[in-house]
N, C-alpha and C. Protein backbone atom coordinates (compact mmCIF):
# COMPACT_ATOMS: atom_id res chain seq x y z
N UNK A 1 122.55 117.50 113.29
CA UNK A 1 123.06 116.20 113.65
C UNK A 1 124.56 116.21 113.83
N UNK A 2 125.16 117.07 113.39
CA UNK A 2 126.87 117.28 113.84
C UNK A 2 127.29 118.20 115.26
N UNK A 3 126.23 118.14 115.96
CA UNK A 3 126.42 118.34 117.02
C UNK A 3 127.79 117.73 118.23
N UNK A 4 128.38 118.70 118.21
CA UNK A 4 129.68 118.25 119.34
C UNK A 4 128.71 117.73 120.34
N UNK A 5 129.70 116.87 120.90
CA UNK A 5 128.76 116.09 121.87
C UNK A 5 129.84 116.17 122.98
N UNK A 6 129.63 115.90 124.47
CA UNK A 6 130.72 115.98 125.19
C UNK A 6 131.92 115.06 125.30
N UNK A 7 131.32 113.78 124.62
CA UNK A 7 132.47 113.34 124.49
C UNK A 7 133.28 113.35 123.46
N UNK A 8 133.19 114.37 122.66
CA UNK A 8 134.50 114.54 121.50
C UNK A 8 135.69 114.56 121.75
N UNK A 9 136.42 113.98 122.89
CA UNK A 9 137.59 113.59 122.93
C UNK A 9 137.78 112.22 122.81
N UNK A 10 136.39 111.24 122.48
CA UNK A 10 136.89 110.08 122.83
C UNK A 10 137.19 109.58 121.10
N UNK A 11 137.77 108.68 120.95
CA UNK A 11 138.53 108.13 120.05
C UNK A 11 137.04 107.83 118.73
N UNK A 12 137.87 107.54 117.32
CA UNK A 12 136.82 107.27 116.80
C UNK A 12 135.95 105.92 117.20
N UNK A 13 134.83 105.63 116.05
CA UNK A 13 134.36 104.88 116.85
C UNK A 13 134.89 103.02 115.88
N UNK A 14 134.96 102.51 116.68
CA UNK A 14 135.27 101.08 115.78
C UNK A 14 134.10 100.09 115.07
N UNK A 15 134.90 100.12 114.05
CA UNK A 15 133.64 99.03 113.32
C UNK A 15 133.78 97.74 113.49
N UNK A 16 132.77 96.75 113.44
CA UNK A 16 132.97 95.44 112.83
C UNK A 16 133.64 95.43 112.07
N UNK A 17 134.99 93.80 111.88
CA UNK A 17 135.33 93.62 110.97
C UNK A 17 135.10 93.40 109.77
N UNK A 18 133.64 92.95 109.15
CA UNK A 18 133.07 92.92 108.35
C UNK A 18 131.90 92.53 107.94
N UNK A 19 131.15 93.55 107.44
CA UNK A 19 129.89 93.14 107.41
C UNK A 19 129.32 92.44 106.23
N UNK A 20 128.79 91.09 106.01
CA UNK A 20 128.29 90.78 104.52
C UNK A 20 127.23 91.38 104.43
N UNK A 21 127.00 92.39 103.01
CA UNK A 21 125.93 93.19 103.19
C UNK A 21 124.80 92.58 102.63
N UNK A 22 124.37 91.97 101.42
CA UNK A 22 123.52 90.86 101.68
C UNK A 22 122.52 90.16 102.48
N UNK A 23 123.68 89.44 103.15
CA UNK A 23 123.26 88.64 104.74
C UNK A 23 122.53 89.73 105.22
N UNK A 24 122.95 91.04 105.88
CA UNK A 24 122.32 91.64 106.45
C UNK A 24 121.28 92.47 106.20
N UNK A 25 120.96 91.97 104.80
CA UNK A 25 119.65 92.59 104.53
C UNK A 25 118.55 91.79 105.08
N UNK A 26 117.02 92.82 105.01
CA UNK A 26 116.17 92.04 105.53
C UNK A 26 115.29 92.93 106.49
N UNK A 27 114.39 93.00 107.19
CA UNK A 27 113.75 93.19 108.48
C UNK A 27 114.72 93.28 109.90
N UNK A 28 115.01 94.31 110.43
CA UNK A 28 114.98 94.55 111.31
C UNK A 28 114.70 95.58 112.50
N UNK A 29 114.38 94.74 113.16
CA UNK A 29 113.22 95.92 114.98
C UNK A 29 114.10 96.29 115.70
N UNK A 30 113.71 98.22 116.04
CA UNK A 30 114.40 98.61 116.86
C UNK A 30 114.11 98.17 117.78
N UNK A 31 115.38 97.84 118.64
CA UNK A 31 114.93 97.88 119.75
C UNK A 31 115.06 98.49 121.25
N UNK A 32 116.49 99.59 121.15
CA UNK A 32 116.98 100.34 121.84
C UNK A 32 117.32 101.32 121.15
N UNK A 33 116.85 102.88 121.40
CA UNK A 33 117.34 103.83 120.65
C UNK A 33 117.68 104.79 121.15
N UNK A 34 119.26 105.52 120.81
CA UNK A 34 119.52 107.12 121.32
C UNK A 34 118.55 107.92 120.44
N UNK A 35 117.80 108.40 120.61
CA UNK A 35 116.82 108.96 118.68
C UNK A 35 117.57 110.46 118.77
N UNK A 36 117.30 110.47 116.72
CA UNK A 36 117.15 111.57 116.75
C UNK A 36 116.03 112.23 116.46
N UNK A 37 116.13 113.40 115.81
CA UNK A 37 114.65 114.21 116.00
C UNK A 37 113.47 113.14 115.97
N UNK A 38 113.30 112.68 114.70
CA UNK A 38 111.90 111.95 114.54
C UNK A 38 111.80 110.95 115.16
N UNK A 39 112.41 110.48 116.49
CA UNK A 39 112.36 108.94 117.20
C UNK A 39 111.84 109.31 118.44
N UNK A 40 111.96 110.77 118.98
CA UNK A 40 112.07 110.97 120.56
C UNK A 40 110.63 109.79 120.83
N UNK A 41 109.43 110.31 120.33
CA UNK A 41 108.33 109.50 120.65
C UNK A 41 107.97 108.17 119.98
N UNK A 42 108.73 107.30 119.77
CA UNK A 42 108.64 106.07 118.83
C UNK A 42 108.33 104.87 119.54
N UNK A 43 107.82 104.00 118.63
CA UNK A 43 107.34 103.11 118.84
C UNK A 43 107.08 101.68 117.40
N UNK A 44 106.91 100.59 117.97
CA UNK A 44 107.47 99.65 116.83
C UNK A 44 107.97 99.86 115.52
N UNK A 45 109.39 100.26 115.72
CA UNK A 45 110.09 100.93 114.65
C UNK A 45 110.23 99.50 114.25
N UNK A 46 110.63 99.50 112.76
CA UNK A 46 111.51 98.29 112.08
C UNK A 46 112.39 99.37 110.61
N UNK A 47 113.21 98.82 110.51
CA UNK A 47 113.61 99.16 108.87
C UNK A 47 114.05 97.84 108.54
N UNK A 48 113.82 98.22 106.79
CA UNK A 48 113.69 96.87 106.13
C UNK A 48 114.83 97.32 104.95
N UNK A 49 115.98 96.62 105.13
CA UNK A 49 116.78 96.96 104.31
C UNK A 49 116.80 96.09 102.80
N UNK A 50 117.37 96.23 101.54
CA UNK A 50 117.52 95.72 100.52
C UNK A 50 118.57 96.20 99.70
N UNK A 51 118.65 95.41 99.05
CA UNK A 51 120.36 95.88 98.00
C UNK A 51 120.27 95.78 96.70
N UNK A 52 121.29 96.50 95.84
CA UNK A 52 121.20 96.32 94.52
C UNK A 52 121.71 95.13 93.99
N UNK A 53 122.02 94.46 93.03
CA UNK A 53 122.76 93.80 92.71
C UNK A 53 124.12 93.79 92.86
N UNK A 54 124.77 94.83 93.23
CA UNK A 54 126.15 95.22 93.34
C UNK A 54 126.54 95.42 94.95
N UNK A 55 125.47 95.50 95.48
CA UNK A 55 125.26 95.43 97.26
C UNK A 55 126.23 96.47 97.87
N UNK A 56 125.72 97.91 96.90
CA UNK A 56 126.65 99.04 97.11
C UNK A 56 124.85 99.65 97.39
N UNK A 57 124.24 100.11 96.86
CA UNK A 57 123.11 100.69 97.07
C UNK A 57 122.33 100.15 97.53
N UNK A 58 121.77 100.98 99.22
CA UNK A 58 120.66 99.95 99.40
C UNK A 58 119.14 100.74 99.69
N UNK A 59 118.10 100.48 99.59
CA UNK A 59 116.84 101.19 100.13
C UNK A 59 116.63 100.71 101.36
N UNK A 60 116.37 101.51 102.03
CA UNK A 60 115.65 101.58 103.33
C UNK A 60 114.35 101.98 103.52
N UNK A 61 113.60 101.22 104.39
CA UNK A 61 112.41 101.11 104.41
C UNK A 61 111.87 101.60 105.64
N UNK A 62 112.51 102.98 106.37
CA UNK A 62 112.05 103.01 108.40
C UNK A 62 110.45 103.26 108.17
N UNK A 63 109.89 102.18 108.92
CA UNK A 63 108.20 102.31 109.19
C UNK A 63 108.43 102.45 110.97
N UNK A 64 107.33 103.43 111.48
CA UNK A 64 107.36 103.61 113.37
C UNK A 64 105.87 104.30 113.73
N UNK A 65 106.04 104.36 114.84
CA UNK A 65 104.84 104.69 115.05
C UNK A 65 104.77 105.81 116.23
N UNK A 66 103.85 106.34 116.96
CA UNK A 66 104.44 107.55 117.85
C UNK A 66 103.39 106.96 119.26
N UNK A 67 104.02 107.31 120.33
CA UNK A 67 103.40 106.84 121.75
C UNK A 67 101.61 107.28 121.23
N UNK A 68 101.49 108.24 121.06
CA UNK A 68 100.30 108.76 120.77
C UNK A 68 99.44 107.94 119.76
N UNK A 69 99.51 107.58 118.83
CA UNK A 69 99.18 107.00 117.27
C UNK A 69 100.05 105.09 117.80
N UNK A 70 100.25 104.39 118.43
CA UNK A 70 100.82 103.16 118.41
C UNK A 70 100.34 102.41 117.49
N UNK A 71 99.53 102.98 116.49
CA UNK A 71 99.08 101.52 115.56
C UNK A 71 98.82 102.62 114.04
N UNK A 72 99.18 103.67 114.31
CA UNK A 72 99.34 104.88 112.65
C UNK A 72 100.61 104.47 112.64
N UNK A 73 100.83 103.82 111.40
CA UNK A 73 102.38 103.70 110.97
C UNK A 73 102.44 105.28 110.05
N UNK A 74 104.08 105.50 109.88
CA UNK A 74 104.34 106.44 109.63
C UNK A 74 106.25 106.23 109.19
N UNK A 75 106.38 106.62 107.73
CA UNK A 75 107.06 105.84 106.97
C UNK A 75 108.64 106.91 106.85
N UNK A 76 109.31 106.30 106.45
CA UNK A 76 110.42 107.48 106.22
C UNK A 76 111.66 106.60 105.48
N UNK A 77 111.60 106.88 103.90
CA UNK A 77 112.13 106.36 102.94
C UNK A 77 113.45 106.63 102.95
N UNK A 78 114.32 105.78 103.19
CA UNK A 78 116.00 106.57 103.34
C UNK A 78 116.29 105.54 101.76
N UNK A 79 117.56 106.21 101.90
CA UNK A 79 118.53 105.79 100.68
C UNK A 79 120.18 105.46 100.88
N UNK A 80 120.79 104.28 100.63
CA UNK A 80 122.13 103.99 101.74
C UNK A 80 123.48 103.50 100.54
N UNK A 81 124.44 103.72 100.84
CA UNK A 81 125.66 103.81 100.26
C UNK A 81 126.38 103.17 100.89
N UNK A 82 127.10 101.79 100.59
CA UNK A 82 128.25 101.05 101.15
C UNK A 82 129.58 101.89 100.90
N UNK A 83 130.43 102.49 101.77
CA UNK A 83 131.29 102.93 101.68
C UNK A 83 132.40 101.86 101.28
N UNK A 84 133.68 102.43 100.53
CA UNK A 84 134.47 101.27 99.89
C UNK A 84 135.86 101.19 100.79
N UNK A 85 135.64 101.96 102.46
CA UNK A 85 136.54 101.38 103.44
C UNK A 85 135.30 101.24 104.41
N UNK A 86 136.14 100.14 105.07
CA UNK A 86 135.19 99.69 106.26
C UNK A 86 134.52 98.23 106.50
N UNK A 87 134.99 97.99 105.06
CA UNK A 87 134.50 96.11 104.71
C UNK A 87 133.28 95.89 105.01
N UNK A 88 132.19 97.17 104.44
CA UNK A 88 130.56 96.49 104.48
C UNK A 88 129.94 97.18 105.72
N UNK A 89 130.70 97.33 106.66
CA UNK A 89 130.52 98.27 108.02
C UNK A 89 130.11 99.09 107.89
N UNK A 90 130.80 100.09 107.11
CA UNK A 90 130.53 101.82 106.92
C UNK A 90 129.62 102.21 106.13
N UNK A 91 128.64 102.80 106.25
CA UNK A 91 127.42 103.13 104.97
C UNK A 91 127.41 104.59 104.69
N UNK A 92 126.65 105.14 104.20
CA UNK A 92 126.43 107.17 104.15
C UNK A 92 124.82 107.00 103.67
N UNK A 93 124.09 107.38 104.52
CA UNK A 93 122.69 107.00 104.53
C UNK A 93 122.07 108.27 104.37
N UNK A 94 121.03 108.62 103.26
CA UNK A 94 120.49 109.91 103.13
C UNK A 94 118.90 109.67 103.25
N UNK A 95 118.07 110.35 104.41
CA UNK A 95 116.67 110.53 104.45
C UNK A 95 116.29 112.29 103.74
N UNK A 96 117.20 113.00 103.79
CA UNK A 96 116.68 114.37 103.46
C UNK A 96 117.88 114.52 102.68
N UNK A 97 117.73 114.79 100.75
CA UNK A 97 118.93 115.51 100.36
C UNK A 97 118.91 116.73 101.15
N UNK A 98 120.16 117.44 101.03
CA UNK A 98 121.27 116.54 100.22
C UNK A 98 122.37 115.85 101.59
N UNK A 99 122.03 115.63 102.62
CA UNK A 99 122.63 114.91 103.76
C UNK A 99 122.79 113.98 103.57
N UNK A 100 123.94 113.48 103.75
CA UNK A 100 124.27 112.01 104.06
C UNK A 100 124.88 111.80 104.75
N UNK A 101 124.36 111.06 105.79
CA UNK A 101 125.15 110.45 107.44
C UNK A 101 125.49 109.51 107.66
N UNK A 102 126.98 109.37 108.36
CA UNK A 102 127.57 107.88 108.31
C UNK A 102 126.88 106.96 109.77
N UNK A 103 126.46 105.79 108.91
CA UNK A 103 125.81 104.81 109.61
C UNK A 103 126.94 103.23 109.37
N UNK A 104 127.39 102.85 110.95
CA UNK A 104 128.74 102.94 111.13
C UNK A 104 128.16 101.69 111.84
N UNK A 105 128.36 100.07 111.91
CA UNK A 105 127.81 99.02 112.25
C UNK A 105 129.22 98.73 113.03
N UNK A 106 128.36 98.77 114.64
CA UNK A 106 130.11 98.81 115.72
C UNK A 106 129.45 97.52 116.30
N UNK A 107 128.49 96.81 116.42
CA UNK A 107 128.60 95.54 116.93
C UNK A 107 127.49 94.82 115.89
N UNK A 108 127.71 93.29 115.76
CA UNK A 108 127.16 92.36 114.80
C UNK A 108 127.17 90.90 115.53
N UNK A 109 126.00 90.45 115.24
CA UNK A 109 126.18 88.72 115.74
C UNK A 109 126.69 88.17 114.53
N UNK A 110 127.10 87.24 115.26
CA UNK A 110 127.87 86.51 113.93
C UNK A 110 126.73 85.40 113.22
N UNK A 111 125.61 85.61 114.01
CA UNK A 111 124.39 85.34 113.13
C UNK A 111 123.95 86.08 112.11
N UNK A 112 124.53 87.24 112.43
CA UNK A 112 123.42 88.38 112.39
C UNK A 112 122.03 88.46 113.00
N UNK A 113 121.69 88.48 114.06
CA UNK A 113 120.40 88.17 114.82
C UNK A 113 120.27 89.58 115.44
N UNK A 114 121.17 90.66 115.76
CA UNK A 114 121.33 91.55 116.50
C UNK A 114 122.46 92.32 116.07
N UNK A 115 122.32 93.91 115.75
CA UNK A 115 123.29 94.25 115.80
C UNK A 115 123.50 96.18 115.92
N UNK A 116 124.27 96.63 116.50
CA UNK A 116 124.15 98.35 117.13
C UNK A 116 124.83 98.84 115.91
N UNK A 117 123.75 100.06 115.79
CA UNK A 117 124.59 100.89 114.87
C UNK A 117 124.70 102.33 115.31
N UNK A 118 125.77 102.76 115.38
CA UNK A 118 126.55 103.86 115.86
C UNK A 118 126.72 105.49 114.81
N UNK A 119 126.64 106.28 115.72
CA UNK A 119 127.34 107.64 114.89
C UNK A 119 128.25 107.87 115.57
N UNK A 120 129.22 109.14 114.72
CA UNK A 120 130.88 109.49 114.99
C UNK A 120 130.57 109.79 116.42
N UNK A 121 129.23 111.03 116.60
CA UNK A 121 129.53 112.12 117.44
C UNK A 121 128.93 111.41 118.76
N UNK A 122 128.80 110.16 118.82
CA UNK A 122 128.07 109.46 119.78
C UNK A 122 126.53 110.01 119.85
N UNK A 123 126.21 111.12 119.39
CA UNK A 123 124.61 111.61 119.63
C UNK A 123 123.29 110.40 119.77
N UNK A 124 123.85 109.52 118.85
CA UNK A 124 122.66 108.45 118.36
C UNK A 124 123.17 107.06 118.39
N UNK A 125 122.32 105.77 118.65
CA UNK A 125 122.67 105.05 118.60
C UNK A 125 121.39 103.93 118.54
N UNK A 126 121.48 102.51 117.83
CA UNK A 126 120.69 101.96 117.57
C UNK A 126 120.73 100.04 117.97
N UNK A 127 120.07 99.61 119.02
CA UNK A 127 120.40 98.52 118.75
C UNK A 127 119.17 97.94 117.91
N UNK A 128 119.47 96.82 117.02
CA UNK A 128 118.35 96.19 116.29
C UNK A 128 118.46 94.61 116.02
N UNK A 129 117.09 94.04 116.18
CA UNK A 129 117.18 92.70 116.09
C UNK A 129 116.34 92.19 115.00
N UNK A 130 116.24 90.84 114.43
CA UNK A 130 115.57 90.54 113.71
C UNK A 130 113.91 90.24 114.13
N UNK A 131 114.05 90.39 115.26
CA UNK A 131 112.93 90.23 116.19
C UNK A 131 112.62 91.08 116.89
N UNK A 132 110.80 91.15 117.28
CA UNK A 132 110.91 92.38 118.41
C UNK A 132 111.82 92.00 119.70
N UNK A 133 111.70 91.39 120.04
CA UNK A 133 112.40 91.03 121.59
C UNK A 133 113.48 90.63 121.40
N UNK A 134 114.34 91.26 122.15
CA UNK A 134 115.77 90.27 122.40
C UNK A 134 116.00 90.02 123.76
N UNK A 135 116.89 88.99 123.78
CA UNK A 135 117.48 88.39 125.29
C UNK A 135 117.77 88.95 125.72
N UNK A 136 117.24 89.02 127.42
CA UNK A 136 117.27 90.54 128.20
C UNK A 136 118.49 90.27 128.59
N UNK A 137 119.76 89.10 128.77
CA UNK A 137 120.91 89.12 128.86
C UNK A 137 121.75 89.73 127.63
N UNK A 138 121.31 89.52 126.35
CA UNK A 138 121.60 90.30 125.38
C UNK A 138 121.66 91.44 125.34
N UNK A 139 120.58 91.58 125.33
CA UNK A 139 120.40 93.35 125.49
C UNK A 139 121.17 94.14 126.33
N UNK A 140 121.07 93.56 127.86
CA UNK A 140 122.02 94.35 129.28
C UNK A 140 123.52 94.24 128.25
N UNK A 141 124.00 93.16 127.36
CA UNK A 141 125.27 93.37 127.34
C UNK A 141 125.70 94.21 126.63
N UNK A 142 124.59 93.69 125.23
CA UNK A 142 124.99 95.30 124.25
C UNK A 142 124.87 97.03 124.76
N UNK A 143 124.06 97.01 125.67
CA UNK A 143 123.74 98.14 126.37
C UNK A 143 125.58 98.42 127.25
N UNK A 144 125.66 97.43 127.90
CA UNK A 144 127.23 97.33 128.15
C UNK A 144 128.03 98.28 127.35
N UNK A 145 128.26 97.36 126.40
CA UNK A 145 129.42 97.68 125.56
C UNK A 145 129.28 98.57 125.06
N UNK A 146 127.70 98.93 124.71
CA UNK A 146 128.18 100.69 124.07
C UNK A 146 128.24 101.71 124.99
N UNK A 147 128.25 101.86 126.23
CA UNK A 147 128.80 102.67 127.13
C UNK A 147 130.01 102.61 127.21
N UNK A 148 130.96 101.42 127.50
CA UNK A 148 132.06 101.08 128.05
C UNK A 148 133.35 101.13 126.82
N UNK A 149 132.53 100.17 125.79
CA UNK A 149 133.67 99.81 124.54
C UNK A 149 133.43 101.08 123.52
N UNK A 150 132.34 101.64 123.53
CA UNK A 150 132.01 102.51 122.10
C UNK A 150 132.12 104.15 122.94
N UNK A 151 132.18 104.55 124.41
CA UNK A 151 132.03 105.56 125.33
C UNK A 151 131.07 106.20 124.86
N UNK A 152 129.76 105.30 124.94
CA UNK A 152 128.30 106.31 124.85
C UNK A 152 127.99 106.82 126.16
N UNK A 153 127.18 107.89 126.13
CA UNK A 153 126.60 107.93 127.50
C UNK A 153 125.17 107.36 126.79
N UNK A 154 124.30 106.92 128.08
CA UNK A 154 123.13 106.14 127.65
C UNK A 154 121.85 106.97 128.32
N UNK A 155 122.44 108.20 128.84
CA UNK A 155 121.14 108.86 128.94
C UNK A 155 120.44 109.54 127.51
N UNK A 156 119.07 109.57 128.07
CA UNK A 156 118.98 110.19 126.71
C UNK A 156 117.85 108.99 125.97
N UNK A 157 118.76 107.91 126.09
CA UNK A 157 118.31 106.29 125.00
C UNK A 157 117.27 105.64 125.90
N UNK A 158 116.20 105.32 125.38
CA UNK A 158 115.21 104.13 125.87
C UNK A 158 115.22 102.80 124.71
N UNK A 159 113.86 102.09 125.40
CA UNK A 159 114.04 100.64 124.77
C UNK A 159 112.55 100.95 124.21
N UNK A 160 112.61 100.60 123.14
CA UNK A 160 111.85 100.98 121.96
C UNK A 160 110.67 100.31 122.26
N UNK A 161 109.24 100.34 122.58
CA UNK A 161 107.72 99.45 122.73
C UNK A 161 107.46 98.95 121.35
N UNK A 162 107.57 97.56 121.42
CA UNK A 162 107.37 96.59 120.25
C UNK A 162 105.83 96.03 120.40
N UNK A 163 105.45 96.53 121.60
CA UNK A 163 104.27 95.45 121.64
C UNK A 163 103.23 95.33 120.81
N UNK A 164 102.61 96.68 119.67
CA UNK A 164 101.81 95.96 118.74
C UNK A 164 101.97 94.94 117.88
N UNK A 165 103.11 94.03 117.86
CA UNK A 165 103.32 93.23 117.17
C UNK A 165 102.81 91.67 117.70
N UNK A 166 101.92 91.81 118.88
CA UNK A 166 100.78 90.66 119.39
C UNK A 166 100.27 90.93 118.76
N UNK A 167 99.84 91.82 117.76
CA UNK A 167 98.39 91.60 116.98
C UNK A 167 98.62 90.87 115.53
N UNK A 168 98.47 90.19 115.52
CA UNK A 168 98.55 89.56 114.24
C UNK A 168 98.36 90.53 112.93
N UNK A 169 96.68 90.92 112.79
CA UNK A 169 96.62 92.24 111.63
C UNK A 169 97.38 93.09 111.52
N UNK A 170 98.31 93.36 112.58
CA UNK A 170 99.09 94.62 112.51
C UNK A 170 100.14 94.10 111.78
N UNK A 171 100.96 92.71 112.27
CA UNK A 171 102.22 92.51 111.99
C UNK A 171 101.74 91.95 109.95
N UNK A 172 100.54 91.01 110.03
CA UNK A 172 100.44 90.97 108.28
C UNK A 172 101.14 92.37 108.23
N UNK A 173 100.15 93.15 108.08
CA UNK A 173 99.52 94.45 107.27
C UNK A 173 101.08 95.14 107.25
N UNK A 174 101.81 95.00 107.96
CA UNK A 174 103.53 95.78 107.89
C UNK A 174 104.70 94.65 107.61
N UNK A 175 103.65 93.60 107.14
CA UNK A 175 104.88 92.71 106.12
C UNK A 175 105.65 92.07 106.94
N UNK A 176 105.12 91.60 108.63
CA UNK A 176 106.57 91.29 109.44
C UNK A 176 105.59 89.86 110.43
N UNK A 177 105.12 89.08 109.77
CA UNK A 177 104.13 87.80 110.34
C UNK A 177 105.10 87.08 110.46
N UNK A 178 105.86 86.51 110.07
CA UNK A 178 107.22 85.86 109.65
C UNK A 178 107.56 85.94 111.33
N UNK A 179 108.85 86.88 111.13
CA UNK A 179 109.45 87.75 112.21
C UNK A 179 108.94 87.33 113.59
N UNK A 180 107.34 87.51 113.99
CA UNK A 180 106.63 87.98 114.62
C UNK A 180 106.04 86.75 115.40
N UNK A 181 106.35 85.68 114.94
CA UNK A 181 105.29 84.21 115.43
C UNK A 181 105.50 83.98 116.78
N UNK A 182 104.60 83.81 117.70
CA UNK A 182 105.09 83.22 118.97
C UNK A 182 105.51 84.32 119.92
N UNK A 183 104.82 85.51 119.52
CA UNK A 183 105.24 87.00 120.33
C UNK A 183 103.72 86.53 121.72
């Protein structure tokens, strides 16, 4: 994952001014992804974040599924660290000790309804909503800005298939009925 990428000349990458980490816990659907290894074939990803009392430690919850299997969920337990620069932005997120990778929140609604999360080396990138779908004007823009403002290249990245989440049993059974009404 520390792969030089070609654009290692471009500047670091910028964070949100601040993220309440809290607030931003909760359910959220990928919905555009640069992947890495375990994403190339993905499908209704969500992670479900939560915090400690101190809203320095958080669990992560990535559940997805693979083009092949669209309705075998298939789980991958991370573990996340609020870094103490970055104002809530900056995390160090570990799925495999002893790695820990900075997961770096470069755009946020000021809802929080939507928001991209970024790596240094540009390799990866994530947009996510609280919902499967987002506003396809939304989306074109964040897709925007992380080419233009963050210098991703966007080959590589697709838009993540949410659609088992018409099924009602599916969305109970993965805890996301809520989320999901009116799909």
């Amino acid at each position: 994952m520390g792969n030089k990428s070609s654009q290692s000349n471009l500047p670091p990458l910028e964070l949100v001014p601040k993220c309440d980490v809290p607030r931003f816990m909760g359910t959220w659907f990928v919905i555009h992804v640069k992947p890495t290894y375990f994403e190339k074939d993905c499908c209704n990803s969500v992670e479900k974040y939560t915090c400690d009392s101190t809203s320095t430690k958080i669990s992560i919850d990535f559940t997805y599924c693979t083009q092949r299997s669209p309705t075998a969920t298939k789980s991958l337990p991370q573990n996340g660290w609020v870094q103490k620069t970055g104002a809530g932005a900056l995390w160090k997120v570990q799925a495999f000790w002893p790695l820990k990778l900075p997961y770096m929140i470069i755009e946020l609604d000021s809802d929080y309804n939507h928001c991209v999360i970024g790596y240094p080396s540009r390799a990866y990138f994530w947009i996510m909503s609280r919902t499967p779908t987002l506003d396809d004007g939304v989306y074109k823009e964040l897709l925007g800005r992380i080419e233009k403002k963050h210098g991703y290249d966007l080959k590589g990245s697709f838009k993540v298939d949410q659609t088992a989440w018409k099924d009602r049993e599916y969305a109970r059974v993965r805890g996301v009925e809520k989320e999901t009404e009116g799909m």
